[in-house]
C-alpha atoms as a PDB file:
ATOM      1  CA  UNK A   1      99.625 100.958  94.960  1.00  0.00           C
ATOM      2  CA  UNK A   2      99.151  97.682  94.161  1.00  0.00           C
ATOM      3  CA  UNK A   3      95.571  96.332  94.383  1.00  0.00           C
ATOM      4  CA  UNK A   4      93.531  94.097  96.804  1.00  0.00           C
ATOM      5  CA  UNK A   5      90.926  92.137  96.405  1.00  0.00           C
ATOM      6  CA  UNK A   6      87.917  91.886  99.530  1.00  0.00           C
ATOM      7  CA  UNK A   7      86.438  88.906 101.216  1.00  0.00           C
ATOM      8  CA  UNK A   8      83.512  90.155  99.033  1.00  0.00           C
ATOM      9  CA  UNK A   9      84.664  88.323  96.297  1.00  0.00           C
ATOM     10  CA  UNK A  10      82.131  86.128  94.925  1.00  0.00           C
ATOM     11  CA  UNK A  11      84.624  84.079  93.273  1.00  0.00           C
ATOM     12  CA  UNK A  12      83.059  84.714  90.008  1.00  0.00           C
ATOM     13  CA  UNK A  13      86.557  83.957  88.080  1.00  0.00           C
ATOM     14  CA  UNK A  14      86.098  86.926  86.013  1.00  0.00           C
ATOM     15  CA  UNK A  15      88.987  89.183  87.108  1.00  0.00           C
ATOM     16  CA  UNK A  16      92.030  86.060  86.563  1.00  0.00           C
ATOM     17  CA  UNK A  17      92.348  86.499  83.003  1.00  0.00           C
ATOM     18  CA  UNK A  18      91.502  90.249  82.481  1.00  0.00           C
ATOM     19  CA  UNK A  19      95.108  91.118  84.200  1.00  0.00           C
ATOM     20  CA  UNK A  20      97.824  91.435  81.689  1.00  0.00           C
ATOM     21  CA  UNK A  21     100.908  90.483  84.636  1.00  0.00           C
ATOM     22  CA  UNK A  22      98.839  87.226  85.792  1.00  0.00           C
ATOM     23  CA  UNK A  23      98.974  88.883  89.183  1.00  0.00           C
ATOM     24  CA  UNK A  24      95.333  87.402  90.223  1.00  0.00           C
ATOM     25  CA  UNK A  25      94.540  83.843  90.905  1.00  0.00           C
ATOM     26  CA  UNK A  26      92.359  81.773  93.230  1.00  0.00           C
ATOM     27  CA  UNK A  27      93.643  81.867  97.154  1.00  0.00           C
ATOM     28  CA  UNK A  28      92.385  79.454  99.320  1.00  0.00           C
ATOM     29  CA  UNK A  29      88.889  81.225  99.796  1.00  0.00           C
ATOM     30  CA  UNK A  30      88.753  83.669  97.381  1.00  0.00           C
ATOM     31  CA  UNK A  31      91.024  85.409  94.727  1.00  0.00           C
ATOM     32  CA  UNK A  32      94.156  87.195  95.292  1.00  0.00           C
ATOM     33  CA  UNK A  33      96.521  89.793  93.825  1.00  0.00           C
ATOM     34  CA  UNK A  34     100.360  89.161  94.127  1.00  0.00           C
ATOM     35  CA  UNK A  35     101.223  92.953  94.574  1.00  0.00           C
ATOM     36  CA  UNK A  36     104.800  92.055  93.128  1.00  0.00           C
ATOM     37  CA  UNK A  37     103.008  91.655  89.909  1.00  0.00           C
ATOM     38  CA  UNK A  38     100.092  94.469  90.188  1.00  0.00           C
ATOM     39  CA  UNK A  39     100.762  97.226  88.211  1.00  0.00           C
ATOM     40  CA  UNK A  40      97.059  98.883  88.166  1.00  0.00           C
ATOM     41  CA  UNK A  41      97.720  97.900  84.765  1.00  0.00           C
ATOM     42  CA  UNK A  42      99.999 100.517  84.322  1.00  0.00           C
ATOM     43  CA  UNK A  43     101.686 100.348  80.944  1.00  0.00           C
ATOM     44  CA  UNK A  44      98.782  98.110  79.802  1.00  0.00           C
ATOM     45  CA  UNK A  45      95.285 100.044  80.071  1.00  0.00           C
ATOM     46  CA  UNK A  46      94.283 103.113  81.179  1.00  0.00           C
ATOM     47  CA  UNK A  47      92.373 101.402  84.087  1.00  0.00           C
ATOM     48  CA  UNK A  48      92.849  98.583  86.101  1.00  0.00           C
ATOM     49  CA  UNK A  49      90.991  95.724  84.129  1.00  0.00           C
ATOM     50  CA  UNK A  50      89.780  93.726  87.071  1.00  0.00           C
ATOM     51  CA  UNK A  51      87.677  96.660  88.665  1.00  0.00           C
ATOM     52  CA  UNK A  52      86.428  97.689  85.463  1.00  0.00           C
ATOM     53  CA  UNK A  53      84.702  93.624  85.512  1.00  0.00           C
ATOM     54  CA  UNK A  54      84.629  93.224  88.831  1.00  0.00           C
ATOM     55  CA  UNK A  55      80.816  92.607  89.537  1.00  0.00           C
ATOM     56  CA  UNK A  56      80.768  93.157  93.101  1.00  0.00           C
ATOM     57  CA  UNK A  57      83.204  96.341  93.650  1.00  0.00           C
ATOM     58  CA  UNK A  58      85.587  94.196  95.963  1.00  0.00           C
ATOM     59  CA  UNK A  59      89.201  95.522  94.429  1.00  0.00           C
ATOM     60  CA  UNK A  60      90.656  98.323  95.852  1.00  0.00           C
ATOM     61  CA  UNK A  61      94.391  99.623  96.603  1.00  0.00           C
ATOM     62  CA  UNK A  62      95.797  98.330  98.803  1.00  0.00           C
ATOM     63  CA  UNK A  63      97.526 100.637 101.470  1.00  0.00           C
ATOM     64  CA  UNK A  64      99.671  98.108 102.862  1.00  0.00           C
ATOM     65  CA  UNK A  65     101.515  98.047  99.703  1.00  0.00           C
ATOM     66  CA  UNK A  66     101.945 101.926  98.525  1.00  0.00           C
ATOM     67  CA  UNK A  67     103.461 102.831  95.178  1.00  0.00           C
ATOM     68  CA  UNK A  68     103.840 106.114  92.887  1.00  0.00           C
ATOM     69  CA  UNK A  69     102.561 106.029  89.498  1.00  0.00           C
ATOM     70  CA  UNK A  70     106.392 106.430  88.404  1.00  0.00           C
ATOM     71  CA  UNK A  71     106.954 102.640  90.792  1.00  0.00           C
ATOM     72  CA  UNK A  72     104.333 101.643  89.293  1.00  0.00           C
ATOM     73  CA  UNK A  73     106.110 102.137  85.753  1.00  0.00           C
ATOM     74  CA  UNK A  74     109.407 100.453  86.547  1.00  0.00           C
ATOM     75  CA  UNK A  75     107.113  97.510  87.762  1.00  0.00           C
ATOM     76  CA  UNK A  76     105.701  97.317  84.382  1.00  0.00           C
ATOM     77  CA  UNK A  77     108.896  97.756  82.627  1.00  0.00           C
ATOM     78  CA  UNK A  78     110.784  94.927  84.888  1.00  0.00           C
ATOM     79  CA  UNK A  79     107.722  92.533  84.592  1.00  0.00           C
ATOM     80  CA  UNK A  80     107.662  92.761  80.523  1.00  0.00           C
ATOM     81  CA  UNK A  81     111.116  94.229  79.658  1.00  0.00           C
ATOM     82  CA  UNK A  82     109.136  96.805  77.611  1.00  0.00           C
ATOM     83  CA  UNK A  83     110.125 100.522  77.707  1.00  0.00           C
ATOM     84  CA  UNK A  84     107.556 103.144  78.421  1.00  0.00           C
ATOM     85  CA  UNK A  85     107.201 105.534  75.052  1.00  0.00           C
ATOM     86  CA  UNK A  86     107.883 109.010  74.866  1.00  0.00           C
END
């Protein structure tokens, strides 16, 4: 799944530049996640990097947009052209 960020945010511009796809930036109200881009930082981290800063706990998946970890992978592989090892 790709992720979703809450009205909750506090706008606290801490999330934009922990994602490795540039899938965040700042909507009209608060921030946003283009789930074309979100890979849960698949291929990147082990976790997704803007809920391990997130102060407030307002990034979640997001149900409307429901993908397998293996989707997940060919996401990351089409967004950097990098192959998954092993």
């Amino acid at each position: 799944m790709a992720l979703n960020i809450s009205d909750e945010c506090i706008n606290c511009d801490v999330c934009e530049p922990e994602c490795p796809n540039e899938a965040i930036s700042q909507g009209d109200e608060i921030y946003q996640i283009d789930p074309g881009k979100c890979t849960e930082c698949v291929g990147h981290y082990d976790t997704p990097q803007c809920v391990e800063v997130c102060p407030v706990d307002c990034i979640a998946k997001d149900p409307a947009h429901s993908e397998s970890s293996e989707m997940l992978w060919v996401k990351y592989e089409r967004l950097t052209g990098n192959k998954r090892a092993g």
